[in-house]
Protein backbone atom coordinates (compact mmCIF):
# COMPACT_ATOMS: atom_id res chain seq x y z
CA UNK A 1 0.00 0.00 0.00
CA UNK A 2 2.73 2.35 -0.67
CA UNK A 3 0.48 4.88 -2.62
CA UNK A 4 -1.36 5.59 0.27
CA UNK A 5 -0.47 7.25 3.54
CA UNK A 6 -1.99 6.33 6.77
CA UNK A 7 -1.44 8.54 10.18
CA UNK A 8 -2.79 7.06 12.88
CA UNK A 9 -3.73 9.71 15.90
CA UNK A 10 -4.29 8.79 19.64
CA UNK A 11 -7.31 10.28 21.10
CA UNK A 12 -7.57 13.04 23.44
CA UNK A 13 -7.25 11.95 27.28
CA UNK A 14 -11.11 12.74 27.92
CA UNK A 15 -12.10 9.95 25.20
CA UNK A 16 -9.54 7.46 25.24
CA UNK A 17 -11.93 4.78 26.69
CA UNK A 18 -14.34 5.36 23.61
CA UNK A 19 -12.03 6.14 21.25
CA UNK A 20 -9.69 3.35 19.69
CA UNK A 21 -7.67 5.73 17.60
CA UNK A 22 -7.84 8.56 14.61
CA UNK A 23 -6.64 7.47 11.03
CA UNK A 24 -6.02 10.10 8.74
CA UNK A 25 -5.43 8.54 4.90
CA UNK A 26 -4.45 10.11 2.30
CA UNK A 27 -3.79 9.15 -1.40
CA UNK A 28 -2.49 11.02 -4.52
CA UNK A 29 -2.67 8.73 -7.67
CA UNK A 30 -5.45 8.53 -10.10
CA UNK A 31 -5.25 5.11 -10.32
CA UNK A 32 -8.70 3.46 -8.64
CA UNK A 33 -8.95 1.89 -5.94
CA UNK A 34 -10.27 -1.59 -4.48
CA UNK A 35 -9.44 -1.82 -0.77
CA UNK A 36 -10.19 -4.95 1.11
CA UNK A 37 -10.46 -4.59 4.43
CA UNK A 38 -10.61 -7.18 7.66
CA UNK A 39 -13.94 -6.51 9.78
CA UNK A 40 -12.53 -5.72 13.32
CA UNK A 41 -15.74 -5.69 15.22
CA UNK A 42 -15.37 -1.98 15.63
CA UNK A 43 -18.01 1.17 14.66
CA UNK A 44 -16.65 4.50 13.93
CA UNK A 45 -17.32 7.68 12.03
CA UNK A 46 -15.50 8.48 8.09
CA UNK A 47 -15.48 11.48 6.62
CA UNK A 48 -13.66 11.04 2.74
CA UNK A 49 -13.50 13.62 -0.19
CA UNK A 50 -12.24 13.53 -3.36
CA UNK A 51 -9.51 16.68 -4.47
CA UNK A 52 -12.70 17.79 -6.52
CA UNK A 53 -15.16 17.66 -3.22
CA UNK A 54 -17.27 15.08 -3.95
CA UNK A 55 -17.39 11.67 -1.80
CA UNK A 56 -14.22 9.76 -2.44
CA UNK A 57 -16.08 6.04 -1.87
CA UNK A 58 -17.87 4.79 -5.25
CA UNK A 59 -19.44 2.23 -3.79
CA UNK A 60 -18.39 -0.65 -0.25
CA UNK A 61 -18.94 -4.62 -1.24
CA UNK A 62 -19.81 -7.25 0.91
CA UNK A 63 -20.42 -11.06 0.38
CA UNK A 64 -24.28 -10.38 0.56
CA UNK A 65 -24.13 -7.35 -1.54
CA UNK A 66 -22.83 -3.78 -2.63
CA UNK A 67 -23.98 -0.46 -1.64
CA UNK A 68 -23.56 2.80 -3.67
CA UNK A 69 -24.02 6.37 -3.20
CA UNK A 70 -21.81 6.47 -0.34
CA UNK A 71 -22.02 9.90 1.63
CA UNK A 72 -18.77 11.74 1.81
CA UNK A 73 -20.00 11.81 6.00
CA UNK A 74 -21.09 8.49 8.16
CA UNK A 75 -21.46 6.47 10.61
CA UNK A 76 -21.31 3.02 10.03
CA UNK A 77 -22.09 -0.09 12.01
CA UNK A 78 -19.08 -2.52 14.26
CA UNK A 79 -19.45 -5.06 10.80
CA UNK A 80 -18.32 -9.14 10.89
CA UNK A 81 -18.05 -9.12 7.16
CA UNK A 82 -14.51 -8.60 5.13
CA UNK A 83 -16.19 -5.65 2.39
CA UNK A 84 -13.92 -3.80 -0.63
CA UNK A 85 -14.11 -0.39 -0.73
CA UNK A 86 -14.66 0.83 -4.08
CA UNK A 87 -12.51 4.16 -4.67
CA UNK A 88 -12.70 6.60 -7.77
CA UNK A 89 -9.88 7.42 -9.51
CA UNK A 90 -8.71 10.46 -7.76
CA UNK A 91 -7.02 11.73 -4.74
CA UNK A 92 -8.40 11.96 -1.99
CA UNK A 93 -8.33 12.41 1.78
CA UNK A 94 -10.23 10.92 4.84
CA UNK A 95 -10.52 10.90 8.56
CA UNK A 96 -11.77 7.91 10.24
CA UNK A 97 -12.73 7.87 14.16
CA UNK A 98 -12.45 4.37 15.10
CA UNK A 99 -14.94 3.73 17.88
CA UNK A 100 -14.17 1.07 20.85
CA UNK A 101 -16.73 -1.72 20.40
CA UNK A 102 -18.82 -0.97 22.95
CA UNK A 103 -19.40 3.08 21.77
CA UNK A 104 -22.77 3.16 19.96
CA UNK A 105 -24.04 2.03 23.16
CA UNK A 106 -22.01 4.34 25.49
CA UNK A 107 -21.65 7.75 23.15
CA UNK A 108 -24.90 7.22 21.43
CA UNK A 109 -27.42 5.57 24.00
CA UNK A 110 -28.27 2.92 21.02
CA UNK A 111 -28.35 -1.10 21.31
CA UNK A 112 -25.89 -1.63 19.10
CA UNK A 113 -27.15 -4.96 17.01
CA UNK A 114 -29.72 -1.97 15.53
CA UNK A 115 -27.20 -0.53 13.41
CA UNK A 116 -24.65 -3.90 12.57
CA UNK A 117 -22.93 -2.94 9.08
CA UNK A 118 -25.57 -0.19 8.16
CA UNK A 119 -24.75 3.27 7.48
CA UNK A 120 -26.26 6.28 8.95
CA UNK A 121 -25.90 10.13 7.61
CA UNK A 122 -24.95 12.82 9.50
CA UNK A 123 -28.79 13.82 10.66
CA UNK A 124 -29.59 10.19 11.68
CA UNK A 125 -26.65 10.70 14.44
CA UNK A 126 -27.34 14.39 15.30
CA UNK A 127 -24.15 15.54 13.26
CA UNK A 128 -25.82 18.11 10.77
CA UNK A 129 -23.53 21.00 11.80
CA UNK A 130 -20.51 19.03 12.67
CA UNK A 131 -20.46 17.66 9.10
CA UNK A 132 -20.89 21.71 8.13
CA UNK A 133 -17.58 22.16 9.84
CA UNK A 134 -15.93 19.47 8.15
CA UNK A 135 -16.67 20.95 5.03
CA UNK A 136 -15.40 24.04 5.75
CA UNK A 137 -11.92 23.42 7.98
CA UNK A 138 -9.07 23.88 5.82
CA UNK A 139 -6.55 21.20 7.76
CA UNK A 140 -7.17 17.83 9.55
CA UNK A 141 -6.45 19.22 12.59
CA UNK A 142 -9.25 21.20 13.01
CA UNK A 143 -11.26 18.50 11.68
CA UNK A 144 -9.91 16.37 14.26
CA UNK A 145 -10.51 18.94 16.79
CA UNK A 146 -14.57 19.23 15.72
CA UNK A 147 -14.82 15.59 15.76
CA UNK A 148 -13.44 15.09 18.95
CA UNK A 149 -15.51 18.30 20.50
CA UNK A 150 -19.10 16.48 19.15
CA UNK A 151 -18.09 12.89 20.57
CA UNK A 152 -17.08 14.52 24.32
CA UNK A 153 -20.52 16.06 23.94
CA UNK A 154 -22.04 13.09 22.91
CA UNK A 155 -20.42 11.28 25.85
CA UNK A 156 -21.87 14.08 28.58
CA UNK A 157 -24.82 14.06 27.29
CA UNK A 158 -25.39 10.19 27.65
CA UNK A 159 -25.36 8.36 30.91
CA UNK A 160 -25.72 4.80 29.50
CA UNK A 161 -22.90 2.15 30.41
CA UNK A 162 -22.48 -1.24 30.55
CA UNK A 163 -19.25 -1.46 33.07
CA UNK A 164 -19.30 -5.09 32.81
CA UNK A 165 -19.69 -5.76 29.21
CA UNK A 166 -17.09 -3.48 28.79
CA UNK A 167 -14.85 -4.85 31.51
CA UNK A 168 -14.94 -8.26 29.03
CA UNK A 169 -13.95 -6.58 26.47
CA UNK A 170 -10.91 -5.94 27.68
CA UNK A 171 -10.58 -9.42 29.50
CA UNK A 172 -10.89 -10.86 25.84
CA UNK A 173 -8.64 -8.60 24.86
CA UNK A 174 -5.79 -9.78 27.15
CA UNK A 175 -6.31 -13.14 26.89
CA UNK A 176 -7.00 -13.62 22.85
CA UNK A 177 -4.70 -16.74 22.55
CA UNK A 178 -6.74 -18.65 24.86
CA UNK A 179 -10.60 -17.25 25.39
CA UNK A 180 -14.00 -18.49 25.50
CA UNK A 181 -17.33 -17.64 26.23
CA UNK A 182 -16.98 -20.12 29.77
CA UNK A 183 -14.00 -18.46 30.54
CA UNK A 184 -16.40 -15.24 30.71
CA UNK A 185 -19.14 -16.63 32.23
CA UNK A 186 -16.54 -18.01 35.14
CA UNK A 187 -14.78 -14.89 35.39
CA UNK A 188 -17.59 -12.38 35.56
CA UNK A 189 -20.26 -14.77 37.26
CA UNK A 190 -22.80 -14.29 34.93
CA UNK A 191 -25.18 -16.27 33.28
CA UNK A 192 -24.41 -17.41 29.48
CA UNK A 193 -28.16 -16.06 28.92
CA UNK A 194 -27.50 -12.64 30.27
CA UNK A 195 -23.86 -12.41 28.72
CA UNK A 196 -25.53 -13.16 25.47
CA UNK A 197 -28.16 -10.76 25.79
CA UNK A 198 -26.00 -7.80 26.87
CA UNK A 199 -23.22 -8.38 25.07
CA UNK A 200 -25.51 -7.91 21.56
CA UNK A 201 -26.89 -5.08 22.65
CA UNK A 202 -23.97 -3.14 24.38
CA UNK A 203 -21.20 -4.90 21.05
CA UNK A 204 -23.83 -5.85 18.38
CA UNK A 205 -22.84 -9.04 18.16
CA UNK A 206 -22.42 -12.33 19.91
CA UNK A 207 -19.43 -13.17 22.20
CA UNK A 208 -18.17 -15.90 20.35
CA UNK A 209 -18.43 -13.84 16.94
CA UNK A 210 -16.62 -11.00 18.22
CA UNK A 211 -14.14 -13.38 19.56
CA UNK A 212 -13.45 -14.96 15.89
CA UNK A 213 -12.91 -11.58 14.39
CA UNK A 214 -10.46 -10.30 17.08
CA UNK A 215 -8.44 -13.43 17.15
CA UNK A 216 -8.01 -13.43 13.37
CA UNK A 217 -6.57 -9.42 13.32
CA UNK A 218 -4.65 -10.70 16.34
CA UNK A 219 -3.27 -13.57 13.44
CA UNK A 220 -2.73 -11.09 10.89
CA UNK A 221 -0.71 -8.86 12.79
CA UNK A 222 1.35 -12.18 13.64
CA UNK A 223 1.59 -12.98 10.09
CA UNK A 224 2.76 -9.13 8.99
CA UNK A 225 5.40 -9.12 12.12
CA UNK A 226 7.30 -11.90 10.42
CA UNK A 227 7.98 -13.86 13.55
CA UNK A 228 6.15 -17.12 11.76
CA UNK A 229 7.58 -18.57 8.65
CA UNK A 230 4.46 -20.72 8.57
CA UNK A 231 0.50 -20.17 8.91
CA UNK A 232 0.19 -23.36 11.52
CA UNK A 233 2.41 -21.98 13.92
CA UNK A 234 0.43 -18.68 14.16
CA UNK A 235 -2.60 -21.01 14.61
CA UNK A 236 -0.56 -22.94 17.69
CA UNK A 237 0.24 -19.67 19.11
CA UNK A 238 -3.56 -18.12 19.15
CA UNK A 239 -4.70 -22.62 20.28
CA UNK A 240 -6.71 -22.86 17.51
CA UNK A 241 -8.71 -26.34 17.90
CA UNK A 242 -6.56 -27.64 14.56
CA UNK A 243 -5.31 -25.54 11.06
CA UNK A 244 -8.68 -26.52 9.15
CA UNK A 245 -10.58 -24.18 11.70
CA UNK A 246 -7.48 -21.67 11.49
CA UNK A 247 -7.95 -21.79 7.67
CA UNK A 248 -11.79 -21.12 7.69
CA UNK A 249 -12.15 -18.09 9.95
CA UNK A 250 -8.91 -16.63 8.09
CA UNK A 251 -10.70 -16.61 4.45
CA UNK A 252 -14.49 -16.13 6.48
CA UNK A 253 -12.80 -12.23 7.51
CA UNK A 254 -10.11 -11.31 5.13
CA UNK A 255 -10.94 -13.43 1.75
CA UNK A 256 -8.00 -14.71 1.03
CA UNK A 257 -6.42 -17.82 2.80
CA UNK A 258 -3.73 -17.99 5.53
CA UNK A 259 -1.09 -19.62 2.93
CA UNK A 260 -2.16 -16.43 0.67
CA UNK A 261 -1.58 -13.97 3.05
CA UNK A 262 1.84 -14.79 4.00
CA UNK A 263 2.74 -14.83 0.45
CA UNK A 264 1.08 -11.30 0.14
CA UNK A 265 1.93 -9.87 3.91
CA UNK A 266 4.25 -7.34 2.34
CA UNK A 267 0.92 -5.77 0.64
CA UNK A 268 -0.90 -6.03 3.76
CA UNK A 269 -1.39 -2.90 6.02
CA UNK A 270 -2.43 -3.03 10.15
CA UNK A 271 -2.26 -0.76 12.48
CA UNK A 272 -4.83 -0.14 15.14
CA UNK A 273 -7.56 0.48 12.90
CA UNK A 274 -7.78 -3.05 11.68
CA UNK A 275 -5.73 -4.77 8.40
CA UNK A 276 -6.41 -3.87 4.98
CA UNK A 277 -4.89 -4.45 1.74
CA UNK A 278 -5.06 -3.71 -1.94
């Protein structure tokens, strides 16, 4: 990906338990582009524009179908599906707030399984002015800055948390290699049926999905750091049950097989956003 640029921002202090990071991308060729990208199990907020103003996207693919007409401004959904971003053929810049998985529900007061992989315009999220700023800052740094200022309001204004959903998050987190849905249950003493429940509504997806999807970027990082010369010691390392279940969540969230991947890792991009590649 060496004709595109990625900066990746922390957040600001005050949002750093919402916030997973800032990623500010640019490109300069008028070559277009089809960027695959790795679901991550994360929402967040894009705002992309062509050098001539218009919306940079053409159109995002997924295995169940394509979408078109993308707004230059959105919201979208935490996703479980690998989708190609369809880019025109020009330059263009974007800023994408990657949301912790459990933000919809703390930021926005929403259950999250409502929005999934959906998009949502500026005035379905109460952004109409902050995407009128956008448009008219002249560097990313103030259009950081407005970004930020609308998501610390958004996180006063909303009193709705779930500590211990969020608490799990981060237990699956640390633990990736080796985590399961009992191991939750036992740690947090909760029922299976309530974990399940809350967990949708607070995530937007089951445990054990968002478990897949985390311990598959957790293997693609592997694969990208060059520590493993081969895919089935990256699947010993994260205790998959054997390489047959290694290989099928690898090509169910990134298309392409592990064997593929390592011969492509070079092309590969992750950072803290998630893994993409052309």
């Amino acid at each position: 990906m060496s004709t595109i640029n990625f900066t990746v921002l922390s957040p600001p202090e005050s949002l750093k338990r919402d916030i997973e990071c800032i990623r500010i991308t640019t490109y300069e060729g008028y070559e277009p582009l089809y960027v695959k990208v790795c679901p991550k199990g994360f929402p967040g907020i894009v705002y992309q524009i062509a050098n001539d103003g218009s919306s940079a996207i053409d159109s995002i693919s997924v295995r169940t179908g394509r979408v078109f007409n993308i707004p230059p401004f959105f919201l979208h959904g935490q996703g479980s599906e690998p989708s190609i971003m369809h880019f025109k053929n020009k330059p263009y810049s974007s800023i994408q707030v990657v949301l912790k998985p459990h933000a919809l529900y703390a930021l926005f007061g929403w259950e999250a399984n409502s929005l999934h992989q959906g998009l949502l315009v500026s005035n379905q999220f109460g952004a109409s002015e902050l995407e009128y700023q956008l448009k008219s800052a002249s560097t990313d740094e103030d259009r950081t800055s407005y970004l930020c200022s609308f998501l610390k309001r958004k996180m006063e204004e909303t009193d709705k948390r779930d500590e211990l959903i969020e608490q799990t998050l981060e237990y699956i987190r640390d633990r990736i290699s080796s985590i399961s849905v009992k191991d939750i249950v036992a740690a947090f003493h909760i029922s299976e049926r309530q974990l399940q429940k809350r967990f949708a509504r607070v995530v937007g997806m089951p445990p054990q999905l968002y478990i897949r999807i985390i311990r598959v970027n957790e293997a693609l990082q592997l694969m990208k750091s060059g520590r493993f010369e081969r895919f089935v010691d990256i699947a010993c390392a994260l205790n998959y049950f054997d390489q047959s279940h290694f290989i099928r969540d690898i090509k169910a969230f990134s298309w392409l097989s592990p064997k593929s991947i390592m011969m492509k890792v070079s092309e590969f991009h992750c950072d803290e956003a998630g893994a993409s590649y052309l």
